[in-house]
N, C-alpha and C. Protein backbone atom coordinates (compact mmCIF):
# COMPACT_ATOMS: atom_id res chain seq x y z
N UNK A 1 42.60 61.45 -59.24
CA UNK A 1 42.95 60.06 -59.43
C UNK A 1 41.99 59.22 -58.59
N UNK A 2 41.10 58.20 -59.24
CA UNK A 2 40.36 57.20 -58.81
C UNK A 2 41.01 55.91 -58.14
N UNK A 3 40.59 55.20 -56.97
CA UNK A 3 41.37 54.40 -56.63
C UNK A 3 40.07 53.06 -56.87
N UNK A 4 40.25 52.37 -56.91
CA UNK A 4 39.63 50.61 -56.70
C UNK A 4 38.60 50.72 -55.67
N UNK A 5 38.61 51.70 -54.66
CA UNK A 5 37.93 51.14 -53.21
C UNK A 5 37.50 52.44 -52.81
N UNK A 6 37.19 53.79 -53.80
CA UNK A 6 36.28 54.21 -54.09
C UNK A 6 34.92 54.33 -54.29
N UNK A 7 34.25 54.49 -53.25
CA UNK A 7 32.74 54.24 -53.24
C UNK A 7 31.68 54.32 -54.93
N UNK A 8 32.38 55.28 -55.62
CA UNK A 8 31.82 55.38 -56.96
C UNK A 8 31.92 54.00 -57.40
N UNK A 9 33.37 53.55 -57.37
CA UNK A 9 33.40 52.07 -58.23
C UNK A 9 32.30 50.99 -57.81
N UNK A 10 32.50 51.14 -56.72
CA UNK A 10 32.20 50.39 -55.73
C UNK A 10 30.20 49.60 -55.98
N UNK A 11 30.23 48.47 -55.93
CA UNK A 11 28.76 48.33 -56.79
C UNK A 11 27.90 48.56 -55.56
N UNK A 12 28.35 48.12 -53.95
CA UNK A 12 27.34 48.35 -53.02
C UNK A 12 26.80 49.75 -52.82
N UNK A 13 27.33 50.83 -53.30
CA UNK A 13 26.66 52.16 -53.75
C UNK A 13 25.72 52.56 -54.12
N UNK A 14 24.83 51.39 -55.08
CA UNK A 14 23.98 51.52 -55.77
C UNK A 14 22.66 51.12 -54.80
N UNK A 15 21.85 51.62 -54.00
CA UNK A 15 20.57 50.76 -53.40
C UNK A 15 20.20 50.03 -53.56
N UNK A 16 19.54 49.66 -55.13
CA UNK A 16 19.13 48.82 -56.07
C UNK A 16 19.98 47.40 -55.67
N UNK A 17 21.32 47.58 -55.99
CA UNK A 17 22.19 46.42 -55.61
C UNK A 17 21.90 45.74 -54.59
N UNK A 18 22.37 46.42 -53.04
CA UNK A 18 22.16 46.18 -51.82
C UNK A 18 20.40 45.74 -51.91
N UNK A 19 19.46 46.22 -51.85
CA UNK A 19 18.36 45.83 -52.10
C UNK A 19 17.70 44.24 -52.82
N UNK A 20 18.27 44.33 -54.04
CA UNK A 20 18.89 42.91 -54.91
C UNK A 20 19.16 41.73 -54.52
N UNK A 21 20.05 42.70 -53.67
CA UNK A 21 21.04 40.91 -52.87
C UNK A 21 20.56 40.57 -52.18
N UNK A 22 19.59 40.95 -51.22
CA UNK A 22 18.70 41.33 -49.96
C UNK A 22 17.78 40.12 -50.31
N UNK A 23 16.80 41.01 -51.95
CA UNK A 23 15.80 39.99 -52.17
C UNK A 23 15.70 38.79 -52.44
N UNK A 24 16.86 38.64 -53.47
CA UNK A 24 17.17 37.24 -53.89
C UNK A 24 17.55 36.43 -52.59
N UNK A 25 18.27 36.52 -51.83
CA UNK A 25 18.37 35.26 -50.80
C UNK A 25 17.15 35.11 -49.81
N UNK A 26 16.12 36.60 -49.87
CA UNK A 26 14.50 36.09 -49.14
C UNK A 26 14.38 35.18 -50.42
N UNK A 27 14.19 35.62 -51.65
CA UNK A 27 13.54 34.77 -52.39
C UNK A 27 13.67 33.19 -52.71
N UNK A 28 15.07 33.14 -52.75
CA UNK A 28 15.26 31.38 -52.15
C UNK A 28 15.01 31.09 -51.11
N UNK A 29 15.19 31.58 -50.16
CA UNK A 29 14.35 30.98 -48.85
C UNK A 29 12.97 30.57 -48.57
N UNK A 30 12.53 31.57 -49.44
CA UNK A 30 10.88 31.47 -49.36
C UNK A 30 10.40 30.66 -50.16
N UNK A 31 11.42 30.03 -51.77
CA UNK A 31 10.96 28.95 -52.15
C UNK A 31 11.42 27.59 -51.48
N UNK A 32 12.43 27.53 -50.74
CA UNK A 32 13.01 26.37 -50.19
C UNK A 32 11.68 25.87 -49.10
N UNK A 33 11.20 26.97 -48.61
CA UNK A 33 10.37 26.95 -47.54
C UNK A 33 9.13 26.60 -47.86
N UNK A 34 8.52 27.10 -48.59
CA UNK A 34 7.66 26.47 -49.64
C UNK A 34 6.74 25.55 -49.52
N UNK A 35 8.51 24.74 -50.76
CA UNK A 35 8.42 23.85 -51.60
C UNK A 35 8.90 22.40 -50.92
N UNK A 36 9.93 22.91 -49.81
CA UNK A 36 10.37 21.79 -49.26
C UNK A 36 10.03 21.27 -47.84
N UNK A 37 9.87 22.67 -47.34
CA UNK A 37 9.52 22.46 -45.78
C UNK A 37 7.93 22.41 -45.62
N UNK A 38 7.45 22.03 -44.34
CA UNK A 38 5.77 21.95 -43.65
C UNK A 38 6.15 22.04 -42.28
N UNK A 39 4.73 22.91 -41.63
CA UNK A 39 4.76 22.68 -40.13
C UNK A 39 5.52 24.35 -39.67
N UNK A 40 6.19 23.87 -38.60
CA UNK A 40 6.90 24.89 -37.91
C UNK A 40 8.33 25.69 -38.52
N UNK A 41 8.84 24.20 -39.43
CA UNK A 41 9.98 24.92 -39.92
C UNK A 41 9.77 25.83 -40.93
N UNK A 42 8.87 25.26 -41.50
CA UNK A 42 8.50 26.38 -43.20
C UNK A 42 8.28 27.91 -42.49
N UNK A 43 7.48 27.89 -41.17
CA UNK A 43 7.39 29.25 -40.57
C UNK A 43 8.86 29.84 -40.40
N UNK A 44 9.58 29.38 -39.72
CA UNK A 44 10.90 29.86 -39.01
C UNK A 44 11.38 30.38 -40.54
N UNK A 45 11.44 29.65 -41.61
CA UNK A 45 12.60 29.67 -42.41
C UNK A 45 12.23 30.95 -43.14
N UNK A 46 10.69 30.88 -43.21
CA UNK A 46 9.65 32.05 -43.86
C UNK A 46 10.02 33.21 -42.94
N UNK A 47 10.41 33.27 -41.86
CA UNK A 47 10.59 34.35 -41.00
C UNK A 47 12.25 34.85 -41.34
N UNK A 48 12.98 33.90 -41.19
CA UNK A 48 14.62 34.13 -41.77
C UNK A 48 14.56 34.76 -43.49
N UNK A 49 13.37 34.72 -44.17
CA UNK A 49 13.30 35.21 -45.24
C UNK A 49 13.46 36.87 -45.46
N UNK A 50 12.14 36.99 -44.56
CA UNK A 50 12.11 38.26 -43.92
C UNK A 50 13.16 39.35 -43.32
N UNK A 51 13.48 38.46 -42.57
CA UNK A 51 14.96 39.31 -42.10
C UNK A 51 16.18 39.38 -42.99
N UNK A 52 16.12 38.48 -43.82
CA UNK A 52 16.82 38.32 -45.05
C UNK A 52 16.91 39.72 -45.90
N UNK A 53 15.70 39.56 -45.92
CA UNK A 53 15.46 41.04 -47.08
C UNK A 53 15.30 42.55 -46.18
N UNK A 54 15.30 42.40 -44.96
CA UNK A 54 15.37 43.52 -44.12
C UNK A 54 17.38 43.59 -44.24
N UNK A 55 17.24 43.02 -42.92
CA UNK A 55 18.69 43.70 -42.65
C UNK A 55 20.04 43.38 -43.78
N UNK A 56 20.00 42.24 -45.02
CA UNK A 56 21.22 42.70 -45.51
C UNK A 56 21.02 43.54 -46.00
N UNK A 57 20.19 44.34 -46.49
CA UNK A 57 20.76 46.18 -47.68
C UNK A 57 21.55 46.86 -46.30
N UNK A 58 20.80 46.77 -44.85
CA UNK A 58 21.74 47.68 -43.62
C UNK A 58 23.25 47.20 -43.38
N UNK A 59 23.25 46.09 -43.68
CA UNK A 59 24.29 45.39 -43.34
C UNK A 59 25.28 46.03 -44.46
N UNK A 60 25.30 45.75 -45.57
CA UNK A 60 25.77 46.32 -47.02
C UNK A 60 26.15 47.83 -46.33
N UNK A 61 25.06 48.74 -46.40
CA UNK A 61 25.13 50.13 -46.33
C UNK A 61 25.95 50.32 -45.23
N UNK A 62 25.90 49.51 -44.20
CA UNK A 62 26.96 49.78 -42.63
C UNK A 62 28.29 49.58 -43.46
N UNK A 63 28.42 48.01 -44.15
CA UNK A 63 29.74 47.77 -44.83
C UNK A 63 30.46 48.82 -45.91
N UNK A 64 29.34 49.34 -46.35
CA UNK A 64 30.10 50.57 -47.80
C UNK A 64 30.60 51.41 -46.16
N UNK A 65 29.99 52.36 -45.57
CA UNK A 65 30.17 53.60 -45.04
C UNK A 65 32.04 53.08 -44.14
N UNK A 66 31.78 51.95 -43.38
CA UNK A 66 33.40 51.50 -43.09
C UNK A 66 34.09 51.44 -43.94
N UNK A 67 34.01 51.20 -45.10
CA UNK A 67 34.59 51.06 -45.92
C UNK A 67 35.38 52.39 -46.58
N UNK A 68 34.77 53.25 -46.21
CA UNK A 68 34.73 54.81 -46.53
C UNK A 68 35.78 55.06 -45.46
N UNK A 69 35.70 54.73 -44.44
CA UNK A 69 36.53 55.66 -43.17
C UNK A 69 37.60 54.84 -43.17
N UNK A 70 37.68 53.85 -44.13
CA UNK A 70 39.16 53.18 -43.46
C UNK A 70 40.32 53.56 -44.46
């Protein structure tokens, strides 16, 4: 018997996903930053892009594995 909160169901399972979600919010950042910002902030925000697409898939993957033990 399958439950709801089953890692199979579960879409953060997939890398691709976690990865996905990761890119798309660098990728608005990096156009906001762009298109809207100059100077020092376009750097900072260009840098929050970065980390954007780094640590949420870890963040995700930390969140599935708790998710597992609870």
């Amino acid at each position: 018997m399958s439950t709801a909160n089953s890692t199979q169901d579960h879409p953060f399972a997939n890398p691709l996903v976690r990865h996905g979600i990761g890119l798309s919010g660098a990728a608005i950042l990096a156009l906001v930053a762009v298109f809207f910002l100059e100077g020092t902030m376009m750097y900072l925000v260009l840098g929050l892009a970065v980390l954007d697409a780094v640590a949420v898939p870890k963040f995700l993957e930390h969140a599935l594995e708790d998710g597992e033990s609870a």
